[in-house]
Protein backbone atom coordinates (compact mmCIF):
# COMPACT_ATOMS: atom_id res chain seq x y z
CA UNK A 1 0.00 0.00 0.00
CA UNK A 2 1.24 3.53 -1.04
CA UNK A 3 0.73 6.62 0.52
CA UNK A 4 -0.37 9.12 -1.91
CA UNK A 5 -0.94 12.45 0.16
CA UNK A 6 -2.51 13.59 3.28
CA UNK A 7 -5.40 16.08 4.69
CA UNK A 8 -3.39 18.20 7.23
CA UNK A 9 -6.45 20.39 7.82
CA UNK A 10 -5.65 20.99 11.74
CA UNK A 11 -1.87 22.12 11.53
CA UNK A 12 -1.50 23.30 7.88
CA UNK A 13 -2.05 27.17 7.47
CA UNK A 14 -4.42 26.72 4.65
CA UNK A 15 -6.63 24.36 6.60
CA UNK A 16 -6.82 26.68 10.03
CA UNK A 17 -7.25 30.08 7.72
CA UNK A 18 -10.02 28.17 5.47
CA UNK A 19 -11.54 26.67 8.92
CA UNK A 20 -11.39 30.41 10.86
CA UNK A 21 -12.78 31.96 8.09
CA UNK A 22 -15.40 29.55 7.35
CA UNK A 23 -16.52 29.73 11.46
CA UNK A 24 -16.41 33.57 11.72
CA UNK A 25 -18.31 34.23 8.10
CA UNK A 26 -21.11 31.12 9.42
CA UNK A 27 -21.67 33.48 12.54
CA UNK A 28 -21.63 35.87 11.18
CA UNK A 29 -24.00 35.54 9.07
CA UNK A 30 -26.19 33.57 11.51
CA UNK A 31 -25.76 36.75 14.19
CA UNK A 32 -26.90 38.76 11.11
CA UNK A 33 -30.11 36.79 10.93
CA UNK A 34 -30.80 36.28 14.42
CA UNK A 35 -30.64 40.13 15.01
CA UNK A 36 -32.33 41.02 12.42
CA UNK A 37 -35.48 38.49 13.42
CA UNK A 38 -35.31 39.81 16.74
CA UNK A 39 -35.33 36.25 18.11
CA UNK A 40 -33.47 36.67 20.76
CA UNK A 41 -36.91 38.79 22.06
CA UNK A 42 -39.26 35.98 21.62
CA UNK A 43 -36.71 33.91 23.25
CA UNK A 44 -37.52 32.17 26.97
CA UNK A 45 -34.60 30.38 26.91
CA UNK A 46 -31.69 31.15 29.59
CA UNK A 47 -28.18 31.29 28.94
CA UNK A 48 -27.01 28.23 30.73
CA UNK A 49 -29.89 27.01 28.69
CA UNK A 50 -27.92 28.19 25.64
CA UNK A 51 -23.93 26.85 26.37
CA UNK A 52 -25.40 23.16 27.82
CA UNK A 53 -27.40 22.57 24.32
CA UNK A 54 -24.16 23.96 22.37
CA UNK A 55 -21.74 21.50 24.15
CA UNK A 56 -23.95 19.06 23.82
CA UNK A 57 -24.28 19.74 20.26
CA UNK A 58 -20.27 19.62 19.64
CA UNK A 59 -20.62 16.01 21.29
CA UNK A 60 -23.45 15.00 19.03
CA UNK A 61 -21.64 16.31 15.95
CA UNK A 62 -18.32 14.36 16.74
CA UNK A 63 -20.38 11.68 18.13
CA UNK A 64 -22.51 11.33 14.32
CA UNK A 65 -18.99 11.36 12.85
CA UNK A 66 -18.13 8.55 15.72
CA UNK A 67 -20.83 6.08 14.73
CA UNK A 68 -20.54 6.61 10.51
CA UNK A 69 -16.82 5.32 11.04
CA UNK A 70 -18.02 2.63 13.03
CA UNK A 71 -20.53 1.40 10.71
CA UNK A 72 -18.18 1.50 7.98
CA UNK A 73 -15.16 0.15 9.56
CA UNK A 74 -17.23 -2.47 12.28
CA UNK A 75 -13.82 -1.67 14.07
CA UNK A 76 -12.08 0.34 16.62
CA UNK A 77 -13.02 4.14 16.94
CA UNK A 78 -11.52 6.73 18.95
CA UNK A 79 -12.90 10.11 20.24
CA UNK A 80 -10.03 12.44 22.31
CA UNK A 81 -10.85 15.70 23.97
CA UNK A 82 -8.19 18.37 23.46
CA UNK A 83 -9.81 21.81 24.73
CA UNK A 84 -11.78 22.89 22.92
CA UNK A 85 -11.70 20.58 20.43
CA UNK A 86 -12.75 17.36 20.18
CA UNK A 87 -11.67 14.60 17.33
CA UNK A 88 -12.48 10.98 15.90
CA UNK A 89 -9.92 8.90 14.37
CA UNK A 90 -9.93 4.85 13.81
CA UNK A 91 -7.40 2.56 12.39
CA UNK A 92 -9.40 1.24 9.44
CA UNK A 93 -9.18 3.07 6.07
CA UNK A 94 -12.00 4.04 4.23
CA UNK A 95 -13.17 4.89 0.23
CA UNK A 96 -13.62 7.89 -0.66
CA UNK A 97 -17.23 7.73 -0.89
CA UNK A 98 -17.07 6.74 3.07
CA UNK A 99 -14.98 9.07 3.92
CA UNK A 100 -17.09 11.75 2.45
CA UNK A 101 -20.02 10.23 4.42
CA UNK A 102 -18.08 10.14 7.34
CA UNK A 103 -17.26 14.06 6.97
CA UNK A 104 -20.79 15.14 5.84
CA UNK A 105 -22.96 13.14 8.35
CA UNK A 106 -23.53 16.21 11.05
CA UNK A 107 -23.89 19.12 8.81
CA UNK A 108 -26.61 17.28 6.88
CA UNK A 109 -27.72 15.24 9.58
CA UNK A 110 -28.16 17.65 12.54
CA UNK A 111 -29.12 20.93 9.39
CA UNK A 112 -31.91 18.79 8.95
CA UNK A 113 -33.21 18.01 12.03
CA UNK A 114 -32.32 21.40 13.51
CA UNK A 115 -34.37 22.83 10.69
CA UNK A 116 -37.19 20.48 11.97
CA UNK A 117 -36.94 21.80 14.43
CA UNK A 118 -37.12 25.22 14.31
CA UNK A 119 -40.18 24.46 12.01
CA UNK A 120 -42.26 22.24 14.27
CA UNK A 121 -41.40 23.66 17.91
CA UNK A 122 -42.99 26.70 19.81
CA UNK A 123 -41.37 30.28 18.54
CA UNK A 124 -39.76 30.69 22.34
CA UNK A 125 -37.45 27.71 20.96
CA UNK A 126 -36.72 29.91 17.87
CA UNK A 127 -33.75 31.77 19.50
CA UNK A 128 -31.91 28.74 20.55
CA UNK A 129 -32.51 26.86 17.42
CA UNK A 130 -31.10 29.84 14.99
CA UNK A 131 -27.99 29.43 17.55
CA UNK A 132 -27.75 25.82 16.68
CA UNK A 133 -27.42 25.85 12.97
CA UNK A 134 -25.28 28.62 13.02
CA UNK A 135 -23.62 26.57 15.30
CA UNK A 136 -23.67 23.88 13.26
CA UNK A 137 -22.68 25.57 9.48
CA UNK A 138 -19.68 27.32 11.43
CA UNK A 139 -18.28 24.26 13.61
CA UNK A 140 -18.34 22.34 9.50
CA UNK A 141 -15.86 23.97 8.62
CA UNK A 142 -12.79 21.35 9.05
CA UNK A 143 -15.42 18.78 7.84
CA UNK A 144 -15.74 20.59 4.32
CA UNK A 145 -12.53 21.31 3.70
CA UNK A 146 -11.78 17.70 4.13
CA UNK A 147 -14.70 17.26 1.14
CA UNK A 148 -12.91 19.59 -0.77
CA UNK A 149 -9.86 17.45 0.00
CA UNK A 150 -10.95 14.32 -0.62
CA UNK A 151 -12.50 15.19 -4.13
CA UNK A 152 -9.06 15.97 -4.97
CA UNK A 153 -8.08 12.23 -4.84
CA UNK A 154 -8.79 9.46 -7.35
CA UNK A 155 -11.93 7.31 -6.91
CA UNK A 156 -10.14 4.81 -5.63
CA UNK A 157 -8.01 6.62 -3.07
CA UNK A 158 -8.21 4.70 0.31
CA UNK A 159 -7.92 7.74 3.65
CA UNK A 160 -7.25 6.83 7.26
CA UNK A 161 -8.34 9.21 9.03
CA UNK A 162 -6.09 9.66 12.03
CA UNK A 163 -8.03 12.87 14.24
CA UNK A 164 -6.02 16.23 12.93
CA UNK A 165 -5.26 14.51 9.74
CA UNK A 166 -6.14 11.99 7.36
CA UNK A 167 -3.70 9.68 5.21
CA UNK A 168 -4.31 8.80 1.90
CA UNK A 169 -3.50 5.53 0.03
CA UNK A 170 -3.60 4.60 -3.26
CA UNK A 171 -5.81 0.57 -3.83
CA UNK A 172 -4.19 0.60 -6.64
CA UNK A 173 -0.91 0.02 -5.64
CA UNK A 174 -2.28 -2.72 -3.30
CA UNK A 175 -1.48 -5.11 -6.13
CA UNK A 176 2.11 -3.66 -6.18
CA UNK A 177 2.74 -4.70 -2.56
């Protein structure tokens, strides 16, 4: 097996200034909206409220990426905690078209059901949701730009990912081993 590249998204420059600037244009814009809808009037619900559902939503979103890997790989995962970040990795490697799953599952996942949210439940909830998908476009950042990545590689490209970067293989050269 050959290594063909690798997805330094968490200590390349490139990586943290596409990541920052994805985060600070997502709130941005979601601050924009939220002001502007005057939520935050309507809104019953505290601040303590407001930080538990937001950590709990960081869990979720590493937690979705958690249990895609595992029902890919039927393996070993890993989750580490290094403030204020949190990470997956596992030793299996994955196609491209898993990996891309594995990367995608909370934005579309938790856009949707936030968005479900925000539609079905009472307007006092409205406030908290809006913070939510913000939440959730800007914290997507590292996840896209390991898309991006990714689509850069052939079809056929294996990628391990390891937490704060992901190696890339090439199944062709499996035969070559």
């Amino acid at each position: 097996m050959k290594a063909i590249g690798s997805i330094r998204y968490g200590s390349s420059v490139q990586g943290k200034l596409f990541m920052s600037a994805f985060f600070a244009l997502s709130a941005i814009i979601g601050i924009a909206i939220i002001i502007s809808s005057d939520l935050a009037e309507a809104s019953r619900i505290g601040i303590l409220w407001i930080i538990a559902s937001c950590t709990f939503y960081m869990v979720l979103h590493e937690a979705l990426h958690l249990l895609f890997m595992w029902m890919f790989s039927g393996g070993k995962t890993r989750i580490s905690f290094v403030f204020p970040a949190v990470s997956v990795s596992c030793d299996r490697l994955f196609t491209r078209k898993q990996f891309i799953a594995i990367a995608a599952a909370p934005i579309l996942l938790l856009g949707l059901i936030l968005t479900l949210l925000l539609i079905l439940l009472p307007k006092g909830y409205a406030f908290l949701i809006s913070i939510l998908i913000t939440l959730n476009a800007a914290a997507s950042g590292g996840d896209l730009l390991q898309i991006f990545q990714a689509l850069r590689y052939p079809q056929d490209a294996l990628f391990q990912d390891k937490g704060d970067e992901t190696d890339v293989y090439s199944e062709a050269s499996r035969e070559d081993s």
